[in-house]
C-alpha atoms as a PDB file:
ATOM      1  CA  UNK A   1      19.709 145.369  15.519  1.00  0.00           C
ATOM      2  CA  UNK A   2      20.209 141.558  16.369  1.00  0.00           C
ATOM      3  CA  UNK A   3      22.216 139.736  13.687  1.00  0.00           C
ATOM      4  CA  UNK A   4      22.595 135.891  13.779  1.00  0.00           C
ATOM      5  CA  UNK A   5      25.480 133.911  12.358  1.00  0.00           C
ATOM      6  CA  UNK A   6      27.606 130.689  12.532  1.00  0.00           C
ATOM      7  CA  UNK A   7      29.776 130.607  15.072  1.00  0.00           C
ATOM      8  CA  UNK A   8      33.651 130.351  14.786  1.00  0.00           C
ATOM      9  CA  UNK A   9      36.863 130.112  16.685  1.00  0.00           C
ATOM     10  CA  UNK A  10      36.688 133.689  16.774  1.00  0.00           C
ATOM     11  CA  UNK A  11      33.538 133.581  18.482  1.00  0.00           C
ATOM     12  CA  UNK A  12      35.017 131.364  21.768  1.00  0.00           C
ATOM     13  CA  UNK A  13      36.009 134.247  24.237  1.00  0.00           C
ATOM     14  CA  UNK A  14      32.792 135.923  23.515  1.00  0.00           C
ATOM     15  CA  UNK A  15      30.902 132.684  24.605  1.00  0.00           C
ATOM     16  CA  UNK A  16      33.207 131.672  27.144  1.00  0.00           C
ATOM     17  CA  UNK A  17      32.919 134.916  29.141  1.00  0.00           C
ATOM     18  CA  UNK A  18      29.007 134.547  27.971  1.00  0.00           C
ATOM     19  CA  UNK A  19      28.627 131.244  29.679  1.00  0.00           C
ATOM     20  CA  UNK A  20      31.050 131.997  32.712  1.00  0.00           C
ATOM     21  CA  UNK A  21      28.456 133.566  35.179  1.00  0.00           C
ATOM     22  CA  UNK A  22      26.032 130.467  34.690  1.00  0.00           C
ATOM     23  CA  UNK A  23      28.344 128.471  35.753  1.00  0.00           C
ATOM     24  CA  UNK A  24      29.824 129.833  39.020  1.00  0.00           C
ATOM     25  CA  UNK A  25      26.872 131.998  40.253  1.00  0.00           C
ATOM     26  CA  UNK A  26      23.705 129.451  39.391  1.00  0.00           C
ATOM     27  CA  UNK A  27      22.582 125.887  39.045  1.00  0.00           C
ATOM     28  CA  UNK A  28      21.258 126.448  35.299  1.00  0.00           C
ATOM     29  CA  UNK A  29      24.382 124.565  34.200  1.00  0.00           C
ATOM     30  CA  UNK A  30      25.817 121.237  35.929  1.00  0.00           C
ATOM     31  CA  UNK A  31      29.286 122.338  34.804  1.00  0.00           C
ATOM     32  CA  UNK A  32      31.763 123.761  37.940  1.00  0.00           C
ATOM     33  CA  UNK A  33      34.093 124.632  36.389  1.00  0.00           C
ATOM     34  CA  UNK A  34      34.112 127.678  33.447  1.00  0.00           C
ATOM     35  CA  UNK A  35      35.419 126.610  30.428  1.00  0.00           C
ATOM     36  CA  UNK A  36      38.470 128.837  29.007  1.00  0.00           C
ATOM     37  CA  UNK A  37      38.355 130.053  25.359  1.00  0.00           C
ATOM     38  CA  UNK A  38      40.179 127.308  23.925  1.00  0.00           C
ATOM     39  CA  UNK A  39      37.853 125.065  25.260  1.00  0.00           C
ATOM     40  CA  UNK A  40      34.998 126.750  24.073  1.00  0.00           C
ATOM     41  CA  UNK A  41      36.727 126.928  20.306  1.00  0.00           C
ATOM     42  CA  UNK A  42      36.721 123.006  20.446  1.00  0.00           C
ATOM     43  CA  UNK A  43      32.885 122.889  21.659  1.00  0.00           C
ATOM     44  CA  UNK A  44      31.997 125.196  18.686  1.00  0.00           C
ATOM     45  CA  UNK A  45      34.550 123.223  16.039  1.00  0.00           C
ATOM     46  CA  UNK A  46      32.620 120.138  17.431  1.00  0.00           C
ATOM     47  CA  UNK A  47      29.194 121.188  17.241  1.00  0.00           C
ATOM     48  CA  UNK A  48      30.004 123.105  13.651  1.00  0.00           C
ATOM     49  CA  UNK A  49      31.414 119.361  12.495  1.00  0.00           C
ATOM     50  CA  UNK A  50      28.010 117.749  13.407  1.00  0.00           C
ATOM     51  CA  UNK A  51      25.210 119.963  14.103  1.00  0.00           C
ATOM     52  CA  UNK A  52      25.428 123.434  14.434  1.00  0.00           C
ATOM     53  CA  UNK A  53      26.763 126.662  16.705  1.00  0.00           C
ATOM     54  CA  UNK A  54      25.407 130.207  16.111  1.00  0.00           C
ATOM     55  CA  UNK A  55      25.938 133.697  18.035  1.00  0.00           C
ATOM     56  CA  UNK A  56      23.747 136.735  18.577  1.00  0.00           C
ATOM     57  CA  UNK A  57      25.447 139.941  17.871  1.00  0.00           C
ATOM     58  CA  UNK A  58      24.431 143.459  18.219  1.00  0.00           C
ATOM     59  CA  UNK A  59      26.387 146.384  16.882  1.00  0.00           C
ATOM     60  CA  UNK A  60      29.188 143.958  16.340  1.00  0.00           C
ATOM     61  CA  UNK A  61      29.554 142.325  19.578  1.00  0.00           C
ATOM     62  CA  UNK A  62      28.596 138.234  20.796  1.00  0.00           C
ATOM     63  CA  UNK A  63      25.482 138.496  23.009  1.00  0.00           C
ATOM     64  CA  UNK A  64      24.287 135.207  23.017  1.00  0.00           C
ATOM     65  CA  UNK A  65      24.755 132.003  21.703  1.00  0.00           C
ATOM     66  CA  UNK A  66      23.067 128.301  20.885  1.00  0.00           C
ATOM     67  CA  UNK A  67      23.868 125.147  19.621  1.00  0.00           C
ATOM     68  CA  UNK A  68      22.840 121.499  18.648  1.00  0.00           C
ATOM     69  CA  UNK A  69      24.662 118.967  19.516  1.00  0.00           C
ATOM     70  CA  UNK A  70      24.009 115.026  20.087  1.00  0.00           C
ATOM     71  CA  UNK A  71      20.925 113.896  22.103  1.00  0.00           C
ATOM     72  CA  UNK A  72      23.022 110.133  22.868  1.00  0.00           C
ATOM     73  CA  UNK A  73      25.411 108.497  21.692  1.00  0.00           C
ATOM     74  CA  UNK A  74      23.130 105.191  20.734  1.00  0.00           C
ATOM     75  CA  UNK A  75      22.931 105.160  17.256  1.00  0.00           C
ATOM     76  CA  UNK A  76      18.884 105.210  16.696  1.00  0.00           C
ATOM     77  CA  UNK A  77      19.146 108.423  18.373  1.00  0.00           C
ATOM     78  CA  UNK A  78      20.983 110.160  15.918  1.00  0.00           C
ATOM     79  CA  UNK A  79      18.067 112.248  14.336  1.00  0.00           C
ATOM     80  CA  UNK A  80      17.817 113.791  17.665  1.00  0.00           C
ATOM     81  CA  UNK A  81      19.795 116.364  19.210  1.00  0.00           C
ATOM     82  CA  UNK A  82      19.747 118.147  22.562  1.00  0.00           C
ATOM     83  CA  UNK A  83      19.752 121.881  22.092  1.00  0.00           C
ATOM     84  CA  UNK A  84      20.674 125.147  24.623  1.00  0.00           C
ATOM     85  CA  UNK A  85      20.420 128.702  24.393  1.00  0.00           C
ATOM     86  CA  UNK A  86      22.498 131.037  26.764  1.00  0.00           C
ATOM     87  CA  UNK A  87      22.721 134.776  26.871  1.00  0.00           C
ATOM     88  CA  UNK A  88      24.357 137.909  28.479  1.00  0.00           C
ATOM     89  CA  UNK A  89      22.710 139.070  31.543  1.00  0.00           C
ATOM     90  CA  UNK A  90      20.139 141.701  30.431  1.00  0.00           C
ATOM     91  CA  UNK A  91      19.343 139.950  27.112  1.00  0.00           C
ATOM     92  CA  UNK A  92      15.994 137.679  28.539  1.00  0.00           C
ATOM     93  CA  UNK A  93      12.516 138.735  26.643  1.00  0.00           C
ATOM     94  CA  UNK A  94      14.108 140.475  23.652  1.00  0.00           C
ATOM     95  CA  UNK A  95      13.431 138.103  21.283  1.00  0.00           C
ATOM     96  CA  UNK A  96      17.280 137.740  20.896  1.00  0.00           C
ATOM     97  CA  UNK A  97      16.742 133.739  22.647  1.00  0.00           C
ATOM     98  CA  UNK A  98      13.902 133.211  20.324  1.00  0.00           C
ATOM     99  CA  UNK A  99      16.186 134.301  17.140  1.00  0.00           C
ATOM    100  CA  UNK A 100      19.083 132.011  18.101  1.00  0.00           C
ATOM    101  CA  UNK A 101      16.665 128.929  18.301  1.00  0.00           C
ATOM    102  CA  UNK A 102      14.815 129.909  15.443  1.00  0.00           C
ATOM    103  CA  UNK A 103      17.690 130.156  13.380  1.00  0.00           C
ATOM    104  CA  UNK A 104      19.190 126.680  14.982  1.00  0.00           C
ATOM    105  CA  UNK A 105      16.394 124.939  14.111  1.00  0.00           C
ATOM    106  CA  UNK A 106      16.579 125.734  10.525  1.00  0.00           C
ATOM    107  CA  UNK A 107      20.078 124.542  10.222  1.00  0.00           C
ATOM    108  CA  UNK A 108      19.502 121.370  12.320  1.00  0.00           C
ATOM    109  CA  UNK A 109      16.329 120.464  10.008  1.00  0.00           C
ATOM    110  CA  UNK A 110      18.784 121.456   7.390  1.00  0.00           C
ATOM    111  CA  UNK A 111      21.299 118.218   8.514  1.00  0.00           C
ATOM    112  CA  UNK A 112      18.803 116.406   8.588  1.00  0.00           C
ATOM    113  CA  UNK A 113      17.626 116.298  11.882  1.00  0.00           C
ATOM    114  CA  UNK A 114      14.102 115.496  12.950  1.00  0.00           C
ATOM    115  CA  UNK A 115      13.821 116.133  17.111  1.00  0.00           C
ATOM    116  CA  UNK A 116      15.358 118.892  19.266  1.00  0.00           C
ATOM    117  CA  UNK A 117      15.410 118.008  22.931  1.00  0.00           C
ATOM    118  CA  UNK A 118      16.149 120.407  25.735  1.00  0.00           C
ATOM    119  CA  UNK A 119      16.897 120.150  30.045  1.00  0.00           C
ATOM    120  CA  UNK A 120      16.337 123.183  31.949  1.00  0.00           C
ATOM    121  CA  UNK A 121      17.420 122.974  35.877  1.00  0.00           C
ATOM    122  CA  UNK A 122      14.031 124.179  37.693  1.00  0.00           C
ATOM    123  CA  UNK A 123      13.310 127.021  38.966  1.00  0.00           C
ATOM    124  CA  UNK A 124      13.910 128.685  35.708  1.00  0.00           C
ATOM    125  CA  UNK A 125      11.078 130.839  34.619  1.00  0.00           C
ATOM    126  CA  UNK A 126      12.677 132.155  31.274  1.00  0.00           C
ATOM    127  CA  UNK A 127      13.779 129.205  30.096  1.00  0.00           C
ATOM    128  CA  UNK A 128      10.800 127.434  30.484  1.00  0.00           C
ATOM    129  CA  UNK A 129       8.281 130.222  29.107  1.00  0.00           C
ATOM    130  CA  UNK A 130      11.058 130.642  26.077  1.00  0.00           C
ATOM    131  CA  UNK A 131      10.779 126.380  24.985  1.00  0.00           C
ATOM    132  CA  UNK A 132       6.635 126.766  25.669  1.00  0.00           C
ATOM    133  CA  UNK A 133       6.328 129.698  23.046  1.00  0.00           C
ATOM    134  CA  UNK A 134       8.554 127.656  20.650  1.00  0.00           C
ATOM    135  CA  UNK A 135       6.782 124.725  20.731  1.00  0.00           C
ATOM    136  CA  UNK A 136       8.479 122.591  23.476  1.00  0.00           C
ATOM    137  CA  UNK A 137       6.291 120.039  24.848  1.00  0.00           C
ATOM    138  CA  UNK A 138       7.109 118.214  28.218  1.00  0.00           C
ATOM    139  CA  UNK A 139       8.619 114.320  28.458  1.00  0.00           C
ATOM    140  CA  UNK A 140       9.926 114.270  32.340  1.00  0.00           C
ATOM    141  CA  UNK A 141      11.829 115.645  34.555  1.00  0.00           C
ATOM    142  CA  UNK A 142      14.940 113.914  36.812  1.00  0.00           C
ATOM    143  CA  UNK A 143      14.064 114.609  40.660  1.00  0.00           C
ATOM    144  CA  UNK A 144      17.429 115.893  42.830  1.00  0.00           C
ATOM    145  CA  UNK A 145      19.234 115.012  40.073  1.00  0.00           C
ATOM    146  CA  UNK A 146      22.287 117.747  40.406  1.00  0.00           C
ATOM    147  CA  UNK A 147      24.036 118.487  43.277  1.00  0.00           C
ATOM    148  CA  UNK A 148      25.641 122.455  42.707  1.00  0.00           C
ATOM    149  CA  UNK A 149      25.911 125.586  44.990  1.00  0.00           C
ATOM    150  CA  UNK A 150      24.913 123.240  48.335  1.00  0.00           C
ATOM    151  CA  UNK A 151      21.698 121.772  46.996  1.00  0.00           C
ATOM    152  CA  UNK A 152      19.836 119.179  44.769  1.00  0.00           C
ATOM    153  CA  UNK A 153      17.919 120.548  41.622  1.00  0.00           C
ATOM    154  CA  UNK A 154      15.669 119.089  39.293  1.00  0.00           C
ATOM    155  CA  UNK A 155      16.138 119.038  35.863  1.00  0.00           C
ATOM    156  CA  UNK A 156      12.628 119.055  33.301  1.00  0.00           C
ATOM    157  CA  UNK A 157      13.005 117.955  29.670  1.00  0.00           C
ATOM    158  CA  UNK A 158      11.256 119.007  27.096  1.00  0.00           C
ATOM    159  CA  UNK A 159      11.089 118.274  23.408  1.00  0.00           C
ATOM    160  CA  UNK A 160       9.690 119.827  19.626  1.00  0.00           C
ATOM    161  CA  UNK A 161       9.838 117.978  16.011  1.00  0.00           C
ATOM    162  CA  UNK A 162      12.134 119.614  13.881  1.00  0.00           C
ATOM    163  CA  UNK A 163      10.977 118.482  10.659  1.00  0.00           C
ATOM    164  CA  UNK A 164       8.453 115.585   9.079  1.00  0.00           C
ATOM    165  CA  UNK A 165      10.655 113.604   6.430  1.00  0.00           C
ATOM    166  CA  UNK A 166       9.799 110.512   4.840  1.00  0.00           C
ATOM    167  CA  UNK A 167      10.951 107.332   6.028  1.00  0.00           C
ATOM    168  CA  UNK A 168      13.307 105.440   6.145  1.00  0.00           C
ATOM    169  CA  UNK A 169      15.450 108.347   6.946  1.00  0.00           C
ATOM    170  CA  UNK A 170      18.427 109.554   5.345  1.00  0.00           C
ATOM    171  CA  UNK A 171      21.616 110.278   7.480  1.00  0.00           C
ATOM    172  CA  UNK A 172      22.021 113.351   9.075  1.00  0.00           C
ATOM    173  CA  UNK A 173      24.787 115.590   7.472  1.00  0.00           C
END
Protein backbone atom coordinates (compact mmCIF):
# COMPACT_ATOMS: atom_id res chain seq x y z
CA UNK A 1 0.00 0.00 0.00
CA UNK A 2 0.91 3.73 -0.88
CA UNK A 3 2.12 5.67 2.16
CA UNK A 4 2.70 9.49 1.96
CA UNK A 5 5.13 11.48 4.06
CA UNK A 6 7.36 14.62 4.34
CA UNK A 7 10.19 14.46 2.56
CA UNK A 8 13.81 14.63 3.97
CA UNK A 9 17.45 14.64 3.10
CA UNK A 10 17.14 11.07 3.17
CA UNK A 11 14.64 11.15 0.60
CA UNK A 12 17.13 13.09 -2.22
CA UNK A 13 18.66 10.01 -4.11
CA UNK A 14 15.30 8.48 -4.28
CA UNK A 15 13.97 11.69 -6.07
CA UNK A 16 16.97 12.46 -7.86
CA UNK A 17 17.13 9.09 -9.66
CA UNK A 18 13.07 9.65 -9.73
CA UNK A 19 13.37 12.84 -11.67
CA UNK A 20 16.54 11.80 -13.79
CA UNK A 21 14.72 10.14 -16.82
CA UNK A 22 12.41 13.33 -17.26
CA UNK A 23 15.02 15.18 -17.70
CA UNK A 24 17.34 13.55 -20.29
CA UNK A 25 14.78 11.39 -22.22
CA UNK A 26 11.62 14.08 -22.49
CA UNK A 27 10.62 17.69 -22.70
CA UNK A 28 8.23 17.43 -19.49
CA UNK A 29 10.97 19.30 -17.63
CA UNK A 30 13.01 22.46 -19.04
CA UNK A 31 15.94 21.34 -16.87
CA UNK A 32 19.16 19.63 -19.04
CA UNK A 33 20.88 18.80 -16.82
CA UNK A 34 19.89 15.97 -13.83
CA UNK A 35 20.29 17.21 -10.63
CA UNK A 36 22.68 15.00 -8.24
CA UNK A 37 21.43 14.05 -4.72
CA UNK A 38 22.88 16.83 -2.98
CA UNK A 39 21.17 19.04 -5.07
CA UNK A 40 18.01 17.53 -4.69
CA UNK A 41 18.54 17.56 -0.58
CA UNK A 42 18.77 21.47 -0.94
CA UNK A 43 15.47 21.61 -3.25
CA UNK A 44 13.63 19.54 -0.54
CA UNK A 45 15.38 21.62 2.62
CA UNK A 46 14.10 24.65 0.54
CA UNK A 47 10.72 23.72 -0.23
CA UNK A 48 10.35 22.04 3.54
CA UNK A 49 11.53 25.81 4.84
CA UNK A 50 8.63 27.45 2.87
CA UNK A 51 6.06 25.28 1.50
CA UNK A 52 6.19 21.78 1.45
CA UNK A 53 7.98 18.37 -0.13
CA UNK A 54 6.34 14.91 0.24
CA UNK A 55 7.25 11.28 -1.23
CA UNK A 56 5.17 8.28 -2.22
CA UNK A 57 6.43 5.08 -0.85
CA UNK A 58 5.39 1.58 -1.28
CA UNK A 59 6.73 -1.30 0.75
CA UNK A 60 9.36 1.08 1.96
CA UNK A 61 10.74 2.47 -1.12
CA UNK A 62 10.38 6.49 -2.80
CA UNK A 63 8.05 6.16 -5.82
CA UNK A 64 7.07 9.48 -6.38
CA UNK A 65 7.28 12.75 -5.17
CA UNK A 66 5.61 16.55 -5.11
CA UNK A 67 6.15 19.76 -3.85
CA UNK A 68 5.06 23.49 -3.45
CA UNK A 69 7.18 25.90 -3.88
CA UNK A 70 6.91 29.81 -4.85
CA UNK A 71 4.62 30.89 -7.75
CA UNK A 72 7.03 34.52 -8.08
CA UNK A 73 9.04 36.17 -6.34
CA UNK A 74 6.74 39.60 -6.30
CA UNK A 75 5.52 39.88 -3.05
CA UNK A 76 1.49 39.99 -3.72
CA UNK A 77 2.08 36.66 -5.05
CA UNK A 78 3.03 35.04 -2.06
CA UNK A 79 -0.32 33.16 -1.30
CA UNK A 80 0.35 31.39 -4.46
CA UNK A 81 2.57 28.66 -5.19
CA UNK A 82 3.43 26.65 -8.29
CA UNK A 83 3.11 22.96 -7.62
CA UNK A 84 4.58 19.50 -9.57
CA UNK A 85 4.10 15.98 -9.22
CA UNK A 86 6.67 13.42 -10.72
CA UNK A 87 6.73 9.68 -10.54
CA UNK A 88 8.62 6.40 -11.40
CA UNK A 89 7.90 5.07 -14.74
CA UNK A 90 4.99 2.60 -14.30
CA UNK A 91 3.33 4.60 -11.47
CA UNK A 92 0.67 6.86 -13.96
CA UNK A 93 -3.26 6.04 -13.13
CA UNK A 94 -2.71 4.47 -9.70
CA UNK A 95 -3.94 7.02 -7.79
CA UNK A 96 -0.36 7.30 -6.29
CA UNK A 97 -0.17 11.18 -8.36
CA UNK A 98 -3.54 11.95 -7.02
CA UNK A 99 -2.35 11.02 -3.24
CA UNK A 100 0.81 13.16 -3.43
CA UNK A 101 -1.29 16.28 -4.52
CA UNK A 102 -3.95 15.56 -2.29
CA UNK A 103 -1.83 15.38 0.55
CA UNK A 104 0.25 18.69 -0.74
CA UNK A 105 -2.59 20.56 -0.84
CA UNK A 106 -3.51 20.02 2.68
CA UNK A 107 -0.21 21.13 3.94
CA UNK A 108 0.01 24.16 1.58
CA UNK A 109 -3.65 25.32 2.79
CA UNK A 110 -2.13 24.44 6.07
CA UNK A 111 0.76 27.52 5.56
CA UNK A 112 -1.51 29.39 4.64
CA UNK A 113 -1.66 29.30 1.14
CA UNK A 114 -4.67 30.13 -0.97
CA UNK A 115 -3.74 29.21 -4.98
CA UNK A 116 -1.77 26.26 -6.41
CA UNK A 117 -0.60 26.89 -9.94
CA UNK A 118 0.82 24.28 -12.25
CA UNK A 119 2.82 24.21 -16.15
CA UNK A 120 2.70 21.07 -17.96
CA UNK A 121 4.90 20.97 -21.39
CA UNK A 122 2.15 19.74 -24.06
CA UNK A 123 1.70 16.83 -25.32
CA UNK A 124 1.23 15.39 -21.94
CA UNK A 125 -1.90 13.39 -21.62
CA UNK A 126 -1.43 12.27 -17.88
CA UNK A 127 -0.58 15.26 -16.60
CA UNK A 128 -3.22 17.09 -17.96
CA UNK A 129 -6.17 14.48 -17.24
CA UNK A 130 -4.43 14.19 -13.50
CA UNK A 131 -4.81 18.53 -12.79
CA UNK A 132 -8.58 18.21 -14.65
CA UNK A 133 -9.79 15.48 -12.07
CA UNK A 134 -8.28 17.62 -9.25
CA UNK A 135 -9.80 20.59 -10.02
CA UNK A 136 -7.27 22.48 -12.26
CA UNK A 137 -8.83 24.99 -14.37
CA UNK A 138 -6.97 26.55 -17.44
CA UNK A 139 -5.27 30.37 -17.45
CA UNK A 140 -2.87 30.11 -20.76
CA UNK A 141 -0.47 28.53 -22.22
CA UNK A 142 3.25 30.01 -23.55
CA UNK A 143 3.51 29.07 -27.44
CA UNK A 144 7.30 27.54 -28.43
CA UNK A 145 8.25 28.56 -25.32
CA UNK A 146 11.13 25.72 -24.56
CA UNK A 147 13.61 24.73 -26.74
CA UNK A 148 14.79 20.77 -25.48
CA UNK A 149 15.57 17.48 -27.39
CA UNK A 150 15.71 19.61 -31.02
CA UNK A 151 12.32 21.26 -30.78
CA UNK A 152 10.01 24.06 -29.37
CA UNK A 153 7.19 22.97 -26.86
CA UNK A 154 4.43 24.65 -25.39
CA UNK A 155 3.86 24.93 -21.99
CA UNK A 156 -0.24 25.19 -20.59
CA UNK A 157 -0.90 26.53 -17.08
CA UNK A 158 -3.38 25.72 -15.09
CA UNK A 159 -4.59 26.71 -11.67
CA UNK A 160 -7.12 25.47 -8.39
CA UNK A 161 -7.96 27.56 -5.01
CA UNK A 162 -6.47 26.01 -2.20
CA UNK A 163 -8.47 27.40 0.46
CA UNK A 164 -11.21 30.47 1.04
CA UNK A 165 -9.79 32.57 4.11
CA UNK A 166 -10.93 35.79 5.19
CA UNK A 167 -9.33 38.84 4.21
CA UNK A 168 -6.95 40.66 4.69
CA UNK A 169 -4.81 37.64 4.74
CA UNK A 170 -2.50 36.46 7.22
CA UNK A 171 1.14 35.50 6.17
CA UNK A 172 1.85 32.31 4.95
CA UNK A 173 3.91 30.11 7.44
Amino acid sequence: MVQVRDASAADAEACAAIYAPYVTDSAITFEIDPPSPAEMADRIAQAQSTHAWLVAEDEDRVIGYAYGGPMKPRAAYRWSCEVSVYLEPGRRRTGTGRALYEALFTRLTTRGYRTAVAGMTLPNPASEGLHKSLGFEPIGTYRNIGWKLNNWHDVTWVQRPLAILPDPPAEPS
